[in-house]
Structure formats: C-alpha cells, structure tokens
PDB file of N, CA and C in Angstrom:
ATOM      1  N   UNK A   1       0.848  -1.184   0.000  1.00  0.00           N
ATOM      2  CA  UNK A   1       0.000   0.000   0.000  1.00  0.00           C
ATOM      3  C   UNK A   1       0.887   1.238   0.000  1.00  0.00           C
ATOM      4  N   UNK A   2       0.662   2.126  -0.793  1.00  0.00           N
ATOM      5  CA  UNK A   2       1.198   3.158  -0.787  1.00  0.00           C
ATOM      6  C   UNK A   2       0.702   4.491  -0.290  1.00  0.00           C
ATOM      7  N   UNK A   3      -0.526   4.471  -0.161  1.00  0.00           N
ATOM      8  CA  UNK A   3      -1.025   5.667   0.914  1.00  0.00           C
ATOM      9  C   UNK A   3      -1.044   5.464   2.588  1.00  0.00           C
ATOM     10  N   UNK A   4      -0.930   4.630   2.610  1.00  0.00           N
ATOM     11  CA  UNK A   4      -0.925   4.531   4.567  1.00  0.00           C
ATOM     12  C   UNK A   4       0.205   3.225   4.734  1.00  0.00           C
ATOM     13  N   UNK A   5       0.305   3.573   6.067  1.00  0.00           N
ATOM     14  CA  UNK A   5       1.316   2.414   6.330  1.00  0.00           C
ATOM     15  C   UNK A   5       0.547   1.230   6.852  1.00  0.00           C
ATOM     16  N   UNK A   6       0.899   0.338   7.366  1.00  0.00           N
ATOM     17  CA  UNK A   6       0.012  -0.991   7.929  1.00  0.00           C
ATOM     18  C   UNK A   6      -0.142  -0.481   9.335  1.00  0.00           C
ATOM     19  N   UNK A   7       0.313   0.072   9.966  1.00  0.00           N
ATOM     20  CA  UNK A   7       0.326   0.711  11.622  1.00  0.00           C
ATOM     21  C   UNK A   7      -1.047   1.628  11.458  1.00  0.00           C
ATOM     22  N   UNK A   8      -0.999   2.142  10.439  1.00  0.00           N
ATOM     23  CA  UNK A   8      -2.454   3.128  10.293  1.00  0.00           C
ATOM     24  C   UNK A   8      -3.149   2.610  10.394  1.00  0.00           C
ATOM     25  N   UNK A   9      -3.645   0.765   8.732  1.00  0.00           N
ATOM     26  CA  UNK A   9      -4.737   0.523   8.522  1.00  0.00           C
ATOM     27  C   UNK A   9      -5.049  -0.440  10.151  1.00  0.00           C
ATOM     28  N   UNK A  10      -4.476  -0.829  10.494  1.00  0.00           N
ATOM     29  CA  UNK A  10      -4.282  -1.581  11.742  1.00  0.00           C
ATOM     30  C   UNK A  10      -5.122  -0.587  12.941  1.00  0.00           C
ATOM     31  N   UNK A  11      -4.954   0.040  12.989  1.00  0.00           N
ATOM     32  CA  UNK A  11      -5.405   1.318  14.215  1.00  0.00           C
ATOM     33  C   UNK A  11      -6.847   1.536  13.554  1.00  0.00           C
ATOM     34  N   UNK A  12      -7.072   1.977  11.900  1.00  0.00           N
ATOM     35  CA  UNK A  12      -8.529   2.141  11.264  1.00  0.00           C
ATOM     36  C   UNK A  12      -9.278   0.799  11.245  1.00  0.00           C
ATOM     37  N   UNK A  13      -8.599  -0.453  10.918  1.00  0.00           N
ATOM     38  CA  UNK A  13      -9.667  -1.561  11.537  1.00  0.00           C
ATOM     39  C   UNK A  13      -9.567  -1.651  13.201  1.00  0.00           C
ATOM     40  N   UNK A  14      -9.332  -1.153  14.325  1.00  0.00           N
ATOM     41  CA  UNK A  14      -9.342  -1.171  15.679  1.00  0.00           C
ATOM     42  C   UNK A  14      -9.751  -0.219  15.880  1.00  0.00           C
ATOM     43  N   UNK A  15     -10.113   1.057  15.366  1.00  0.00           N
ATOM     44  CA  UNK A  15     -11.189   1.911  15.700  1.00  0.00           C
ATOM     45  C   UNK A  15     -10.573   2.770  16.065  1.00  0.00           C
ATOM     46  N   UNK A  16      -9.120   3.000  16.150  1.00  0.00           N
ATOM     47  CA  UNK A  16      -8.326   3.940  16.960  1.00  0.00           C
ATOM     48  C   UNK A  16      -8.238   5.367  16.374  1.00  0.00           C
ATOM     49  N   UNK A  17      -8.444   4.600  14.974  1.00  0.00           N
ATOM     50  CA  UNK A  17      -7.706   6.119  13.962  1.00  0.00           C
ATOM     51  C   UNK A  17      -9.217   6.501  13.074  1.00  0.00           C
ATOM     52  N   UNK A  18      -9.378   7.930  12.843  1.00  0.00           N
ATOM     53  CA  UNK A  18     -10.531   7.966  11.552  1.00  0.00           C
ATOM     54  C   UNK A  18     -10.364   8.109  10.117  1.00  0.00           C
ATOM     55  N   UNK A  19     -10.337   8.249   9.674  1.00  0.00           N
ATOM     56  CA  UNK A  19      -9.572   8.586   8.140  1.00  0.00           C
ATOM     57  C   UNK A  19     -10.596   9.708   7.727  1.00  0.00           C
ATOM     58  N   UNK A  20      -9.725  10.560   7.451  1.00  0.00           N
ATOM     59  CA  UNK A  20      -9.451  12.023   6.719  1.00  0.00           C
ATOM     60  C   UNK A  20     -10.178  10.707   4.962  1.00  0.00           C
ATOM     61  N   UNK A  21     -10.892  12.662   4.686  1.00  0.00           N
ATOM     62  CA  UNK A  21     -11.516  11.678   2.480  1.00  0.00           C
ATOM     63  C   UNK A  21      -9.890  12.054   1.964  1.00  0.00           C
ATOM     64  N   UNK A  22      -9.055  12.428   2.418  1.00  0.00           N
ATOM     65  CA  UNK A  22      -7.899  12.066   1.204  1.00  0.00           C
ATOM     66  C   UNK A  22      -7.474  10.826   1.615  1.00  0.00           C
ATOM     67  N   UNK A  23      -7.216   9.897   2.786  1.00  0.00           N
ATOM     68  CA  UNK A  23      -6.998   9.247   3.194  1.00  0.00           C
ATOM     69  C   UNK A  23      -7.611   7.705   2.458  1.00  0.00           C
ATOM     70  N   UNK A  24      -9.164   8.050   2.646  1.00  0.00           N
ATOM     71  CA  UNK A  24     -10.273   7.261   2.620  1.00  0.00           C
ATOM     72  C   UNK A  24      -9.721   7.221   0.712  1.00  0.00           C
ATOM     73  N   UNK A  25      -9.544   8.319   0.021  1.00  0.00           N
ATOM     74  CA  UNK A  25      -9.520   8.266  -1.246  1.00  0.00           C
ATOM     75  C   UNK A  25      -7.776   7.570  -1.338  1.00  0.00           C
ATOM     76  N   UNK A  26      -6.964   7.603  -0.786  1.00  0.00           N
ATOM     77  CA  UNK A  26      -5.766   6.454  -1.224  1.00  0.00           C
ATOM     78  C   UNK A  26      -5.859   5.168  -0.950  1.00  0.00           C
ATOM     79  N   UNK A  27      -6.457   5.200   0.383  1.00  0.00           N
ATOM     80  CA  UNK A  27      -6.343   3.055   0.608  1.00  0.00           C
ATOM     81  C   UNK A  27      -7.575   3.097  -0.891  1.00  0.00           C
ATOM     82  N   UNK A  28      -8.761   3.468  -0.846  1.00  0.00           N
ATOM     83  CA  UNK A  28      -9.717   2.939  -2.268  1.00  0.00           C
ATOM     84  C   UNK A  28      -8.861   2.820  -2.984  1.00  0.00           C
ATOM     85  N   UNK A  29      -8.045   3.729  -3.575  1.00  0.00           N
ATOM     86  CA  UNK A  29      -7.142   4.220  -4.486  1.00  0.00           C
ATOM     87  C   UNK A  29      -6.204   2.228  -4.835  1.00  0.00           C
ATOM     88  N   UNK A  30      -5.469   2.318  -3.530  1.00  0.00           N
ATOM     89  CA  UNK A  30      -4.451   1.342  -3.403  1.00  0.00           C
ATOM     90  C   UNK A  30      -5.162   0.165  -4.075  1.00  0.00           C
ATOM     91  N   UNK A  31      -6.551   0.152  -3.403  1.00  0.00           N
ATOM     92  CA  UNK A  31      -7.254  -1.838  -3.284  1.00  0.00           C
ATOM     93  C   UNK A  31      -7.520  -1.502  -4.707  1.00  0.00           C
ATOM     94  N   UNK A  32      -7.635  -0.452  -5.320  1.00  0.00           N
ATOM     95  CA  UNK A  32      -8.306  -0.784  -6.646  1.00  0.00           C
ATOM     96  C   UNK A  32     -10.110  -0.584  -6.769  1.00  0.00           C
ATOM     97  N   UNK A  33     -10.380   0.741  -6.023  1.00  0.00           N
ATOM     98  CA  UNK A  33     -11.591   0.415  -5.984  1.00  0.00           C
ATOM     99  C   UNK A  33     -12.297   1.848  -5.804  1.00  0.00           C
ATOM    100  N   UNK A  34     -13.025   2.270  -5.982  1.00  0.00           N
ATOM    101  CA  UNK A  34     -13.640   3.508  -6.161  1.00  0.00           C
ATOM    102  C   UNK A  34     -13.914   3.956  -4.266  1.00  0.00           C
ATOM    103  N   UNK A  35     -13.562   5.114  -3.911  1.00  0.00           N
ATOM    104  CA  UNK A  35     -13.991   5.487  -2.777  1.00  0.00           C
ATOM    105  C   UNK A  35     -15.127   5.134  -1.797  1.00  0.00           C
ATOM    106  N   UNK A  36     -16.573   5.603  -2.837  1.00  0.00           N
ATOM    107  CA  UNK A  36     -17.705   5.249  -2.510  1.00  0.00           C
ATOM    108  C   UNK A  36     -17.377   3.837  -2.348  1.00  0.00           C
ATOM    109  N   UNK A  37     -17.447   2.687  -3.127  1.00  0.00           N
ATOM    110  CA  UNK A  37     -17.233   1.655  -2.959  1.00  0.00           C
ATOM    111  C   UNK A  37     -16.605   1.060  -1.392  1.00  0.00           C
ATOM    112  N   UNK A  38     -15.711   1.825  -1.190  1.00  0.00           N
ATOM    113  CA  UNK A  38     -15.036   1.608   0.243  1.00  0.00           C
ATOM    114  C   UNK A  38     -16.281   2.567   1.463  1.00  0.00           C
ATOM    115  N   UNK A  39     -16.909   3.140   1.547  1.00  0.00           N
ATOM    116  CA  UNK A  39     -17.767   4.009   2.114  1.00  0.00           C
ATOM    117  C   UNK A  39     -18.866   2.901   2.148  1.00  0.00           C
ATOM    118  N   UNK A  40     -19.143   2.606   1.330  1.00  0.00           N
ATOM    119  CA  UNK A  40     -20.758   1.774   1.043  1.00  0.00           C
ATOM    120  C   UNK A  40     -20.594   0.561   2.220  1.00  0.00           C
ATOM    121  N   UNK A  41     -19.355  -0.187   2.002  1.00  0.00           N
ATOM    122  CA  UNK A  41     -19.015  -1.544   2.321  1.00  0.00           C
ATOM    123  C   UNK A  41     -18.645  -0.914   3.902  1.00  0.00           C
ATOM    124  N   UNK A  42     -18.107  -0.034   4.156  1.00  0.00           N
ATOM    125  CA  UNK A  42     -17.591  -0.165   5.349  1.00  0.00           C
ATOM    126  C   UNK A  42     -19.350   0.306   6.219  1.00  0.00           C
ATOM    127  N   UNK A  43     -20.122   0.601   5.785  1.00  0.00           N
ATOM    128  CA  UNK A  43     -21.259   0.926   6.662  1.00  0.00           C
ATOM    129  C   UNK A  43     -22.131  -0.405   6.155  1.00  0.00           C
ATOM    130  N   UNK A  44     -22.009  -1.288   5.104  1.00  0.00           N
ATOM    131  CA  UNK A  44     -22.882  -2.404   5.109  1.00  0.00           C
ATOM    132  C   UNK A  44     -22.722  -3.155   5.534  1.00  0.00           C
ATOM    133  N   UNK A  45     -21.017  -3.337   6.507  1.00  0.00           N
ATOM    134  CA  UNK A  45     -20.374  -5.188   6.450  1.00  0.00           C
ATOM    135  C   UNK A  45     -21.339  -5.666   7.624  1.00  0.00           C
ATOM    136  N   UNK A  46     -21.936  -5.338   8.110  1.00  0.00           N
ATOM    137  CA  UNK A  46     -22.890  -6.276   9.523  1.00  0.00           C
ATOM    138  C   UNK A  46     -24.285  -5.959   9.170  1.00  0.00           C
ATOM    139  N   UNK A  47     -24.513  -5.160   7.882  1.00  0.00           N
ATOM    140  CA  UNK A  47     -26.105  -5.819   7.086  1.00  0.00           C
ATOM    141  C   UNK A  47     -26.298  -6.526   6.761  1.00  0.00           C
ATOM    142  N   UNK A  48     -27.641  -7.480   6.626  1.00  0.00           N
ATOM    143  CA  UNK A  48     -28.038  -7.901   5.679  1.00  0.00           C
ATOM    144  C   UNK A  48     -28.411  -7.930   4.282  1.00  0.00           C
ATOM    145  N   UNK A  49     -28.270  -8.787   3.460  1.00  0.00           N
ATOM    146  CA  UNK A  49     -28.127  -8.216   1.833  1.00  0.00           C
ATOM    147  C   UNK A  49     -29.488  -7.350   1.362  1.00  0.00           C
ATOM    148  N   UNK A  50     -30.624  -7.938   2.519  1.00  0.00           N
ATOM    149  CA  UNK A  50     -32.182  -6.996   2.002  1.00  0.00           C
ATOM    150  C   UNK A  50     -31.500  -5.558   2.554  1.00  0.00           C
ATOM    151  N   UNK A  51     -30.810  -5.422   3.536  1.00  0.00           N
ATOM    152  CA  UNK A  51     -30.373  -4.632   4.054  1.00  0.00           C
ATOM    153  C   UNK A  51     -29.174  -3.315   3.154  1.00  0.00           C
ATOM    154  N   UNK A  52     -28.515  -4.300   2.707  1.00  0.00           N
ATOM    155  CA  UNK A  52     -27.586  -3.632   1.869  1.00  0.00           C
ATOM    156  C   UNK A  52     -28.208  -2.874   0.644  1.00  0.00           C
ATOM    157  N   UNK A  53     -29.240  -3.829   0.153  1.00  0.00           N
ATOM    158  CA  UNK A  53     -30.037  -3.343  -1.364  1.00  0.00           C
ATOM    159  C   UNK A  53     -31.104  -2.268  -0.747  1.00  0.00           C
ATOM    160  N   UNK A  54     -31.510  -2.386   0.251  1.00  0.00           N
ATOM    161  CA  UNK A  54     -32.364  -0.959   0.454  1.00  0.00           C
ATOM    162  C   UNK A  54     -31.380   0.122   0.775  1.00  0.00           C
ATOM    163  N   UNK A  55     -30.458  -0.313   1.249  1.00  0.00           N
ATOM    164  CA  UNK A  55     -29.803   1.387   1.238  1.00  0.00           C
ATOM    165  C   UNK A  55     -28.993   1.710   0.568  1.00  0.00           C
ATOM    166  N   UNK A  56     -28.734   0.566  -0.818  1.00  0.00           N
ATOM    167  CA  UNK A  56     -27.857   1.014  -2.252  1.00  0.00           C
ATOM    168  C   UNK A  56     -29.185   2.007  -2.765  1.00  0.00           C
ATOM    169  N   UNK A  57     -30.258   1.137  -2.331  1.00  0.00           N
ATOM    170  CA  UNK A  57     -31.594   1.937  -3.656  1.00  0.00           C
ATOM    171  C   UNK A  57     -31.653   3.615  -2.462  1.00  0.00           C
ATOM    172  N   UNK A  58     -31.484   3.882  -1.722  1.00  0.00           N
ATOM    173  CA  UNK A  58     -31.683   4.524  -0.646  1.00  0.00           C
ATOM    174  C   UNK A  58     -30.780   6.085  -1.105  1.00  0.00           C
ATOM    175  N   UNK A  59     -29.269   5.484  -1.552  1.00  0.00           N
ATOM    176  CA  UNK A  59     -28.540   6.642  -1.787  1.00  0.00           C
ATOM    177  C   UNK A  59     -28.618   6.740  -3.062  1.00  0.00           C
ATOM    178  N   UNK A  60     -28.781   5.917  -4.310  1.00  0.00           N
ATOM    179  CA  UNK A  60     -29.415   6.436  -5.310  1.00  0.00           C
ATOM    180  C   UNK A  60     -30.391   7.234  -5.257  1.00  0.00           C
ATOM    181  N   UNK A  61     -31.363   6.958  -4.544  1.00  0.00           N
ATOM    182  CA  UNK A  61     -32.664   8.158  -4.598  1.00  0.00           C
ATOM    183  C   UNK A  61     -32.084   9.669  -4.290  1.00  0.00           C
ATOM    184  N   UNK A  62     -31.038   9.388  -3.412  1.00  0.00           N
ATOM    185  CA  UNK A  62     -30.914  10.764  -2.898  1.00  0.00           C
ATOM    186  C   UNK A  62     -29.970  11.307  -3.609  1.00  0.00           C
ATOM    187  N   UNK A  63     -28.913  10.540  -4.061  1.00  0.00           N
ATOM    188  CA  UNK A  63     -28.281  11.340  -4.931  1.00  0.00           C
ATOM    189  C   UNK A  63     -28.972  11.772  -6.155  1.00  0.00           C
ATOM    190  N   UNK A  64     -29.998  11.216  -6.465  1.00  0.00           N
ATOM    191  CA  UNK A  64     -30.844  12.101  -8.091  1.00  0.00           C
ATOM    192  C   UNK A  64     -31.658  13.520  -7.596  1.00  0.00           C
ATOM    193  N   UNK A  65     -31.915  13.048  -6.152  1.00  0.00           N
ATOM    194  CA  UNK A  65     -32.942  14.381  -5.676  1.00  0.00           C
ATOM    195  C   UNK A  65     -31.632  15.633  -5.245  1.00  0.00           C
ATOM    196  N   UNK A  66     -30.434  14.833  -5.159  1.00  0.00           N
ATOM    197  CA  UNK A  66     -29.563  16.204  -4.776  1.00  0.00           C
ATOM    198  C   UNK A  66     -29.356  16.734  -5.999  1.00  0.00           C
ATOM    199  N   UNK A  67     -29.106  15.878  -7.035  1.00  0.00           N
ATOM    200  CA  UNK A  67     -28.760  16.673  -8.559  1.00  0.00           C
ATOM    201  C   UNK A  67     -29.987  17.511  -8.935  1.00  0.00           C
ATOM    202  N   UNK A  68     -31.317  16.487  -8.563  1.00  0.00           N
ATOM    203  CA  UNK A  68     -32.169  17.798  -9.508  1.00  0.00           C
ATOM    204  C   UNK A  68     -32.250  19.033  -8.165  1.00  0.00           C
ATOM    205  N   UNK A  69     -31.916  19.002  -7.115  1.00  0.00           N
ATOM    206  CA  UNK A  69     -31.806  19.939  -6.476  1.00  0.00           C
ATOM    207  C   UNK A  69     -30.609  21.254  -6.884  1.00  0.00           C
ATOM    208  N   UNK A  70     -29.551  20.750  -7.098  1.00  0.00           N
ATOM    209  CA  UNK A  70     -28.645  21.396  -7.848  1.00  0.00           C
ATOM    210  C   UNK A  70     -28.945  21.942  -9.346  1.00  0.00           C
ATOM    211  N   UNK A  71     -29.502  21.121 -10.180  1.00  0.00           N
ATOM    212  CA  UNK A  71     -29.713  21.632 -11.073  1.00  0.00           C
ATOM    213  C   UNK A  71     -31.103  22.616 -10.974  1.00  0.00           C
ATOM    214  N   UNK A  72     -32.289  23.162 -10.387  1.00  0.00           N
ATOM    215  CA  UNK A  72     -33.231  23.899 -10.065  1.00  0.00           C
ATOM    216  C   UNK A  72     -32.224  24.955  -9.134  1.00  0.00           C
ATOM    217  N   UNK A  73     -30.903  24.928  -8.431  1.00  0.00           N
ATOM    218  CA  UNK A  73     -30.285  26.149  -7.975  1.00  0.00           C
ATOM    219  C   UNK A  73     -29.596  27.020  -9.175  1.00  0.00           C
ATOM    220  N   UNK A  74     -29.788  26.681 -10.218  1.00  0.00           N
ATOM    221  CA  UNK A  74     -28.678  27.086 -11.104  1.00  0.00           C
ATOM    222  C   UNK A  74     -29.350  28.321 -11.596  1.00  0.00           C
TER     223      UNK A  74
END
C-alpha cells in the first residue's frame, strides 16, 4: 500500500484512527476500488443483503434528488 502504512490501517480496523476523504480516497485508491465503494461496504459489512439493497436503492434516490436539487439552484 502506498497511501498509509500498515500501523495506520491496523489502528482504522481497531477503531483507533478515523480517516481524513484524502486518506479514505488512497487506501480505495491502493485496493483498486472507487472510494464510494469503500464508504458503502464499510457501513454495510454487519447488514443484511435486504439490508444492503435498500440502502444502495436509498442513496441512489438521494443522490438524483440532490442533482435535480442542484440543477433547479442554477
């Protein structure tokens, strides 16, 4: 890994440390994987999959109502 050391991710799986979004955006970065992607998973891993799919469909909704919200500020 080239954005954090193992002493970091070690302390962020033990709860010790929080990660900063530049942070959050290099380990994604490192695994190969889109940010969100790392965001989604780290708040789903002790859902259930009905669980997981209502709140994938959950932040889709909201992210379209923030765009057309953005787009009606323009």
């Amino acid at each position: 890994m080239t954005a954090t050391s193992r002493t970091y991710l070690s302390a962020l799986e033990r709860g010790r440390q929080s990660p900063t979004l530049d942070k959050l955006e290099g380990i994604a970065h490192d695994i190969g994987v889109h940010p969100l992607t790392l965001l989604i998973y780290a708040y789903s891993a002790e859902l259930s999959e009905h669980e997981v799919s209502a709140a994938t469909a959950r932040v889709q909704r909201e992210l379209e109502e923030l765009v057309r919200y953005d787009l009606s500020s323009q």
